[in-house]
N, C-alpha and C. Protein backbone atom coordinates (compact mmCIF):
# COMPACT_ATOMS: atom_id res chain seq x y z
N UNK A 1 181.42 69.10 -58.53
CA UNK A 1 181.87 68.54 -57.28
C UNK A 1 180.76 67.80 -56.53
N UNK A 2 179.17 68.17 -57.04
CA UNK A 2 178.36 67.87 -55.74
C UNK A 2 178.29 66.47 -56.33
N UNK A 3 178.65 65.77 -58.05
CA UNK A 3 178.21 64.63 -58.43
C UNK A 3 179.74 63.49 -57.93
N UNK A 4 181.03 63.97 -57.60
CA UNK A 4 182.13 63.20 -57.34
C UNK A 4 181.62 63.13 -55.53
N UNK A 5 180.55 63.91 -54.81
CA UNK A 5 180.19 63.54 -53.51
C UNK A 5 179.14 62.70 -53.29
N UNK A 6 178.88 62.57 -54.74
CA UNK A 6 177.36 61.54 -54.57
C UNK A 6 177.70 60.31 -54.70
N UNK A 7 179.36 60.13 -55.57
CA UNK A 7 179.68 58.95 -55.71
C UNK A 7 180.13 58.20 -54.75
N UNK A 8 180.87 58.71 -53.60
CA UNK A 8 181.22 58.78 -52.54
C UNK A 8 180.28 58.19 -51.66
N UNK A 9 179.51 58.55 -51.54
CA UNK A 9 178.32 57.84 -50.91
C UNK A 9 177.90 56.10 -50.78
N UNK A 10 177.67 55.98 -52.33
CA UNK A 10 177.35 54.85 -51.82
C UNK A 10 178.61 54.09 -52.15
N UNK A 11 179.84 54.16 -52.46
CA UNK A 11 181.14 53.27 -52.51
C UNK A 11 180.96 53.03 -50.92
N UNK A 12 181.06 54.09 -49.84
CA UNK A 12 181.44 54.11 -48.67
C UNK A 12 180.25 52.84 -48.08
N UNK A 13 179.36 52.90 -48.47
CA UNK A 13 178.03 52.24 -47.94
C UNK A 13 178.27 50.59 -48.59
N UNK A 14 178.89 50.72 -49.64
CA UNK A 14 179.22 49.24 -49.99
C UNK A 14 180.41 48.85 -49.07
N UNK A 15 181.38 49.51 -49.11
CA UNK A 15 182.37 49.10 -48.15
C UNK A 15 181.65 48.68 -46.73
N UNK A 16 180.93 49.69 -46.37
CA UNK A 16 180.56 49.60 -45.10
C UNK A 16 179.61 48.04 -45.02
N UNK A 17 179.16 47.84 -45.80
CA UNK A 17 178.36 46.32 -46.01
C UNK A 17 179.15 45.20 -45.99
N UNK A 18 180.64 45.63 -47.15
CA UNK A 18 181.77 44.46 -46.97
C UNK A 18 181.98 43.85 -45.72
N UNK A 19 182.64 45.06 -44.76
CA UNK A 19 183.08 45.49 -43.27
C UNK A 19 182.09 44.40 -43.02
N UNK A 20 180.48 44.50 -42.73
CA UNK A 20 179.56 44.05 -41.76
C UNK A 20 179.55 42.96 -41.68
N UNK A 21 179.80 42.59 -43.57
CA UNK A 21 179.72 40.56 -43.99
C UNK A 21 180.81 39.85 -43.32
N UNK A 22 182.24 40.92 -43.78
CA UNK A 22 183.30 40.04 -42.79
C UNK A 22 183.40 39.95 -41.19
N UNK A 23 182.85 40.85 -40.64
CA UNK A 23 182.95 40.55 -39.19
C UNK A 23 181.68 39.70 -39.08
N UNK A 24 180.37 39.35 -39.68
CA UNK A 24 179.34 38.42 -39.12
C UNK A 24 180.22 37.00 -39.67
N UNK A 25 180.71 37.14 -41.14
CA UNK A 25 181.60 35.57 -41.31
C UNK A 25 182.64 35.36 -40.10
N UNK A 26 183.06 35.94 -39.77
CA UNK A 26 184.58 35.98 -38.29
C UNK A 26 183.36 35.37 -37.42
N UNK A 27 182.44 35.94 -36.99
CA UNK A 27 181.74 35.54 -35.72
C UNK A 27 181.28 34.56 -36.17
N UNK A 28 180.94 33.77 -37.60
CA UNK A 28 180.50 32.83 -37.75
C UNK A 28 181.33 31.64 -37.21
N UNK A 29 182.41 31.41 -37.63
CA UNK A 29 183.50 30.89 -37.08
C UNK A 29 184.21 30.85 -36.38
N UNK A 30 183.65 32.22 -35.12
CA UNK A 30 183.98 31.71 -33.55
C UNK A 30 183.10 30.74 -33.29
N UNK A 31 181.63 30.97 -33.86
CA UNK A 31 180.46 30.03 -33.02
C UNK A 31 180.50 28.52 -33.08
N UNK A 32 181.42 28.27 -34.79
CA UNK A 32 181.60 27.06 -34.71
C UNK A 32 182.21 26.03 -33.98
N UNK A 33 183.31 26.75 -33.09
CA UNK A 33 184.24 25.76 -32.42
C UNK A 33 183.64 25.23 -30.75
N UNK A 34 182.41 24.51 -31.02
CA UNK A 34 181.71 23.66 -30.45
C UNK A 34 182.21 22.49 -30.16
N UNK A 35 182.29 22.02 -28.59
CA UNK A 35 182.36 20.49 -27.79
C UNK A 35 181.37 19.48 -27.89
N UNK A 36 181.92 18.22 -27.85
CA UNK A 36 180.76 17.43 -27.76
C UNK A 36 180.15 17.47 -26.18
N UNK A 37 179.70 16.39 -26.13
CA UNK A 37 178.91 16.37 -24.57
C UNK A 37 180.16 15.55 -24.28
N UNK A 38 180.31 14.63 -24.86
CA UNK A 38 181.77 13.53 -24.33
C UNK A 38 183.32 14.45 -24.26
N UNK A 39 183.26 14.98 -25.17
CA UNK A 39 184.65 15.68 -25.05
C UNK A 39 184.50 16.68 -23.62
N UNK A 40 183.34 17.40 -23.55
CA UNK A 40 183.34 18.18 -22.06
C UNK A 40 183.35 17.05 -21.02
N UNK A 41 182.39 16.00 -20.74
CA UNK A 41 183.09 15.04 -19.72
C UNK A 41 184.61 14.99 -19.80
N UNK A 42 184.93 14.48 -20.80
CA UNK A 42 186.27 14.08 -20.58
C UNK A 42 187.01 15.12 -20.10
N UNK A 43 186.93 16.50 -20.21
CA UNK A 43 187.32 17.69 -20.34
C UNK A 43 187.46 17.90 -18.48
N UNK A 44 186.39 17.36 -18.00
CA UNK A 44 185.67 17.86 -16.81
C UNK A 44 185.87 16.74 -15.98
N UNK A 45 185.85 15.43 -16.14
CA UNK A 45 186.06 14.26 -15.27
C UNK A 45 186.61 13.13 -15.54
N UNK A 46 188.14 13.71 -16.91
CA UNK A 46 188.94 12.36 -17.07
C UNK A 46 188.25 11.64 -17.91
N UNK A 47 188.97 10.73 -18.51
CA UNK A 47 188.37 9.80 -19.37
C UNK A 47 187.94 8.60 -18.27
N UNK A 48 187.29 7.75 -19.47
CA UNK A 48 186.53 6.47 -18.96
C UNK A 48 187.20 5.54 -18.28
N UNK A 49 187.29 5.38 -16.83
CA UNK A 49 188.26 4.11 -16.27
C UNK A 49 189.31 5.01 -14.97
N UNK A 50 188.88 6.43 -15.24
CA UNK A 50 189.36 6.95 -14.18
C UNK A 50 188.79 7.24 -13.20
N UNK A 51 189.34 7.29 -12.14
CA UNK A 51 188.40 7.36 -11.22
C UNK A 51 187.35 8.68 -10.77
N UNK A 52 187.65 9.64 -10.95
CA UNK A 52 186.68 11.06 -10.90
C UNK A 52 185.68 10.64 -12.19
N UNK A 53 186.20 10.03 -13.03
CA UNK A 53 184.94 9.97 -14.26
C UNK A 53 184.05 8.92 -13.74
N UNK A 54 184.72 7.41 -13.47
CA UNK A 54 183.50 6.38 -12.92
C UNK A 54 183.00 7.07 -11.82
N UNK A 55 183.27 7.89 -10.74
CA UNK A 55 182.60 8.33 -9.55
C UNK A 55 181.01 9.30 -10.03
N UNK A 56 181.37 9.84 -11.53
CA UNK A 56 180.48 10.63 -12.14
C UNK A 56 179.43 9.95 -12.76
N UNK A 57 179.85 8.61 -13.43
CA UNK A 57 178.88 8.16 -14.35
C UNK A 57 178.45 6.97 -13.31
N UNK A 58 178.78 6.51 -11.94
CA UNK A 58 177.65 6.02 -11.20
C UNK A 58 176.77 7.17 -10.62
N UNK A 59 176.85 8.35 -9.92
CA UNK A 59 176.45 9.38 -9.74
C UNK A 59 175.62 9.62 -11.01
N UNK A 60 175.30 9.19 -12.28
CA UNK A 60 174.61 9.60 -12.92
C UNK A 60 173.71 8.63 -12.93
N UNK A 61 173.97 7.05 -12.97
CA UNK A 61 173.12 6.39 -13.06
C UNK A 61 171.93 5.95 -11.76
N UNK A 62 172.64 6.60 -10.80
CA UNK A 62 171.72 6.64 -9.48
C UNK A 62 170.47 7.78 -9.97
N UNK A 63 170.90 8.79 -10.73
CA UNK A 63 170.22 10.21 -10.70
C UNK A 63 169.25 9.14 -12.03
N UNK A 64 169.46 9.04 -13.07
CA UNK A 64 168.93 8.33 -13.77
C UNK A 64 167.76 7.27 -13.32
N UNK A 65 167.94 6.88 -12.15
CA UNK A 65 167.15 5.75 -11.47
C UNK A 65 166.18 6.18 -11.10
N UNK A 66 166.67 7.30 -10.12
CA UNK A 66 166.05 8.15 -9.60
C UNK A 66 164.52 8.88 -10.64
N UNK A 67 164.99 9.33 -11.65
CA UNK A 67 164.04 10.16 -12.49
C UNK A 67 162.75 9.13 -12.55
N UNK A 68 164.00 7.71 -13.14
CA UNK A 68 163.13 6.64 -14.16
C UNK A 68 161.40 6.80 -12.81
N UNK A 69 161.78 6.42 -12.37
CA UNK A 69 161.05 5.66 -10.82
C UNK A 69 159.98 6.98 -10.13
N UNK A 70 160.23 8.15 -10.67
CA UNK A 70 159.93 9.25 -10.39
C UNK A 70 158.85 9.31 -11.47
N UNK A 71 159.05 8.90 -12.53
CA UNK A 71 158.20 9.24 -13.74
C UNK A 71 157.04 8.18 -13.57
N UNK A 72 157.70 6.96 -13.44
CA UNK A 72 156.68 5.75 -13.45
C UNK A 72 155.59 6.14 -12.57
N UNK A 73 156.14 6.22 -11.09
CA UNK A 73 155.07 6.60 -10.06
C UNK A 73 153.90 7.15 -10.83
N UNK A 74 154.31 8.70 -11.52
CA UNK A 74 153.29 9.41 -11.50
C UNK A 74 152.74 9.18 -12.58
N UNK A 75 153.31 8.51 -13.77
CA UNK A 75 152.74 7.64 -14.42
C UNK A 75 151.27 6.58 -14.08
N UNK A 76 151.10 6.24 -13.02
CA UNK A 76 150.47 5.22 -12.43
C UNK A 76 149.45 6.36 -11.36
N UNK A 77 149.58 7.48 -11.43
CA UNK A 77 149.00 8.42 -10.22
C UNK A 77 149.07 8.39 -8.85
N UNK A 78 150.22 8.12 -9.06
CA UNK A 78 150.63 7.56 -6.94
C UNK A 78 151.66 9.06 -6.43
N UNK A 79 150.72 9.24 -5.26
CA UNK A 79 151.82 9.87 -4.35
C UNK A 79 153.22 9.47 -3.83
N UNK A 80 154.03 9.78 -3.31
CA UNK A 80 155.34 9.24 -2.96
C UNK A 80 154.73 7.67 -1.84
N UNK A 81 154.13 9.42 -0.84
CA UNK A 81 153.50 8.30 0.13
C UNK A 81 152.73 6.85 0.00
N UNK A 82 151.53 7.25 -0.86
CA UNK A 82 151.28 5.87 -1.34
C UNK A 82 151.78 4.81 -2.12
N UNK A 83 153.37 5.22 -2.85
CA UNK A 83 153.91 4.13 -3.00
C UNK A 83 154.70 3.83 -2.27
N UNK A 84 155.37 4.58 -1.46
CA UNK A 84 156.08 3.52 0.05
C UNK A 84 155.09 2.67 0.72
N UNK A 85 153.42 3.06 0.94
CA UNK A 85 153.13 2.07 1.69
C UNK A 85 152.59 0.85 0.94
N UNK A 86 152.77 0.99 -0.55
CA UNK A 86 152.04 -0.39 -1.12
C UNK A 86 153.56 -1.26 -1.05
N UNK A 87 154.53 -0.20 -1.18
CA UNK A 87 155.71 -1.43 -1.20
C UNK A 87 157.05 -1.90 0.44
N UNK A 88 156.08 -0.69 1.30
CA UNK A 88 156.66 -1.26 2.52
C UNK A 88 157.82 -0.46 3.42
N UNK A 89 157.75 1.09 2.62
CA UNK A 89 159.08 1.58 2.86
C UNK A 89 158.26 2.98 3.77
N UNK A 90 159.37 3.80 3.46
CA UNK A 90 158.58 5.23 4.10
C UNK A 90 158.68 6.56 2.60
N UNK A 91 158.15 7.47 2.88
CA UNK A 91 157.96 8.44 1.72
C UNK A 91 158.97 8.90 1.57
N UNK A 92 159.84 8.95 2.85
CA UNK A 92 161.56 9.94 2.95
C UNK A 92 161.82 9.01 2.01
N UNK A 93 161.91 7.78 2.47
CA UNK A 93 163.27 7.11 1.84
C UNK A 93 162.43 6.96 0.20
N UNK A 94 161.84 7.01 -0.55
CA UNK A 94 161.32 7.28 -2.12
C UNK A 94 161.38 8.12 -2.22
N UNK A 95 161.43 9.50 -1.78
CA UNK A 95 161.59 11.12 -2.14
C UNK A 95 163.30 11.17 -2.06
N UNK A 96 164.17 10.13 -1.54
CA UNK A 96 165.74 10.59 -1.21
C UNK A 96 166.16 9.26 -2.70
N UNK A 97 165.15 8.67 -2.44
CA UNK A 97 165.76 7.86 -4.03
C UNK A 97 165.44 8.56 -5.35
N UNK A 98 164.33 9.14 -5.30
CA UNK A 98 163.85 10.00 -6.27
C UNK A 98 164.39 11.37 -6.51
N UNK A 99 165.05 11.55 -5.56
CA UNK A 99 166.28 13.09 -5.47
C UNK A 99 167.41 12.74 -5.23
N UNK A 100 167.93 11.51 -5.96
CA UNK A 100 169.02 10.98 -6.07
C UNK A 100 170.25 11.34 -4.65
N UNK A 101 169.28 11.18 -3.80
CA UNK A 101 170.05 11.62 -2.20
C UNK A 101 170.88 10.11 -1.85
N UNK A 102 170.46 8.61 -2.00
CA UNK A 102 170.13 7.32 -1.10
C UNK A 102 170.48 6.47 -1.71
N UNK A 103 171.43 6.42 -2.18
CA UNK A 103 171.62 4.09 -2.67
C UNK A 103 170.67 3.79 -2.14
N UNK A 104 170.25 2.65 -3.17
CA UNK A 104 169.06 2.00 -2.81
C UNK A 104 169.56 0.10 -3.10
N UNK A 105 169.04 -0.45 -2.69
CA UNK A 105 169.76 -1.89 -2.55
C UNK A 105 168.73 -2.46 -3.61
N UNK A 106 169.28 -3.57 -4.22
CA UNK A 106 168.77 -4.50 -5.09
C UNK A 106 167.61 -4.98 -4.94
N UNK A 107 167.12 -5.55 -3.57
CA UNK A 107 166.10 -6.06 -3.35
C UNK A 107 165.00 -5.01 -3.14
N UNK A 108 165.27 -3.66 -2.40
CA UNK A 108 164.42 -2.85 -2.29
C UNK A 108 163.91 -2.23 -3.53
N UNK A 109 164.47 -2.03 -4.70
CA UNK A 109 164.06 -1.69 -6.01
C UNK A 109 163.72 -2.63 -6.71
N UNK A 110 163.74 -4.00 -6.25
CA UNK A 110 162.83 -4.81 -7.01
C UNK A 110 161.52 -4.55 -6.57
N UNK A 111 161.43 -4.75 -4.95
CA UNK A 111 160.22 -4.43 -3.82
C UNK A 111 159.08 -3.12 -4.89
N UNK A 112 159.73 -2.17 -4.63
CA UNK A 112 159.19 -0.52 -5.03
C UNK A 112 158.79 -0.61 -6.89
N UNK A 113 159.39 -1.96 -7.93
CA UNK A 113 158.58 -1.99 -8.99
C UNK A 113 157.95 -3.13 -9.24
N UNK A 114 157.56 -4.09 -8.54
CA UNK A 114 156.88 -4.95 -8.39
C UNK A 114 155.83 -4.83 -7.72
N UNK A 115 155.88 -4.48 -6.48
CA UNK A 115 154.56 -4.47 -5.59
C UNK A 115 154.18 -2.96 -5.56
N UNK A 116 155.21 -2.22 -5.39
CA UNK A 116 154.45 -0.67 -5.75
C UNK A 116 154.22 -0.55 -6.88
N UNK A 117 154.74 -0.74 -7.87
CA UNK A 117 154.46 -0.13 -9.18
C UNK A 117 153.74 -1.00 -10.25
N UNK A 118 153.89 -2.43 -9.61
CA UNK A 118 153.45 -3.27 -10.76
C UNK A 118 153.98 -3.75 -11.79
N UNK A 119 155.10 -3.82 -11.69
CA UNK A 119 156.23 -3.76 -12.66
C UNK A 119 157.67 -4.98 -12.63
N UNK A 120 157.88 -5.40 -13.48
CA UNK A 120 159.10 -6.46 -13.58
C UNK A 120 160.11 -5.74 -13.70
N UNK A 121 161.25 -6.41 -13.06
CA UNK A 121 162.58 -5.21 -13.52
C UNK A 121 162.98 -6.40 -14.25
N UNK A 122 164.42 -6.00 -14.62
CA UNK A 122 165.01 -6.50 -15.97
C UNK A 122 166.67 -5.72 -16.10
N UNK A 123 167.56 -6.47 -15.75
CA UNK A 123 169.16 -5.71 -15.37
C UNK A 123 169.40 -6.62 -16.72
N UNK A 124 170.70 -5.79 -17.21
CA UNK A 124 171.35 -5.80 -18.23
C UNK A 124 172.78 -5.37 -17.67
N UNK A 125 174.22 -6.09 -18.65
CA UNK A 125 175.24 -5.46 -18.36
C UNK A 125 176.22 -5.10 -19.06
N UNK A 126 176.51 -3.82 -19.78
CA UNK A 126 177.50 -3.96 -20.63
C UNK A 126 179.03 -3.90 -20.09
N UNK A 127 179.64 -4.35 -20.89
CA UNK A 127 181.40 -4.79 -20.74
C UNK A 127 182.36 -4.03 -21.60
């Protein structure tokens, strides 16, 4: 009897390994059912041409502006302050463009990479 309890043993321990493989394969294939980044927009703010989605993707490209202009500065070793005063503005209003707080107008962001930054801008437009 003690050798039909030894057999017992490890059958149970293989099973028990089966058991472990199929529930890590199951969890494998919860993990897979992954979103894109576009499918969660769409998911989250409508597709392209609606209006909660364009309200999002100008809201992004302000924040985007924001960074770009944020990086350059310190790129170049300028305080906020000292690039409002090489280009004429105040530090609020470059810290509220740079924290995507402030529309900023066409001419003033030419102003802030030309004479503050040293820099040509260059607009592009896709359709």
């Amino acid at each position: 009897m003690a050798f039909k309890r030894n057999l017992k043993k490890p059958l149970k321990r293989k099973l028990n390994r089966q058991k472990n493989l199929e529930n890590n394969t199951s969890m494998k294939k919860k993990t897979t059912n992954l979103t894109s980044f576009a499918d969660h927009l769409d998911s989250q703010y409508g597709k392209r041409g609606t209006a909660l989605r364009e309200k999002y993707e100008q809201e992004f490209e302000a924040f985007k502006l924001g960074v770009m202009l944020q990086e350059l500065r310190k790129e170049r070793g300028l305080t906020q302050a000292e690039l409002a005063e090489k280009c004429g503005t105040t530090k609020t209003y470059i810290s509220r463009i740079e924290n995507d707080a402030s529309d900023i107008r066409l001419s003033t962001l030419m102003r802030i990479i030309q004479e503050g930054l040293g820099g040509h801008l260059k607009l592009s437009v896709d359709l």
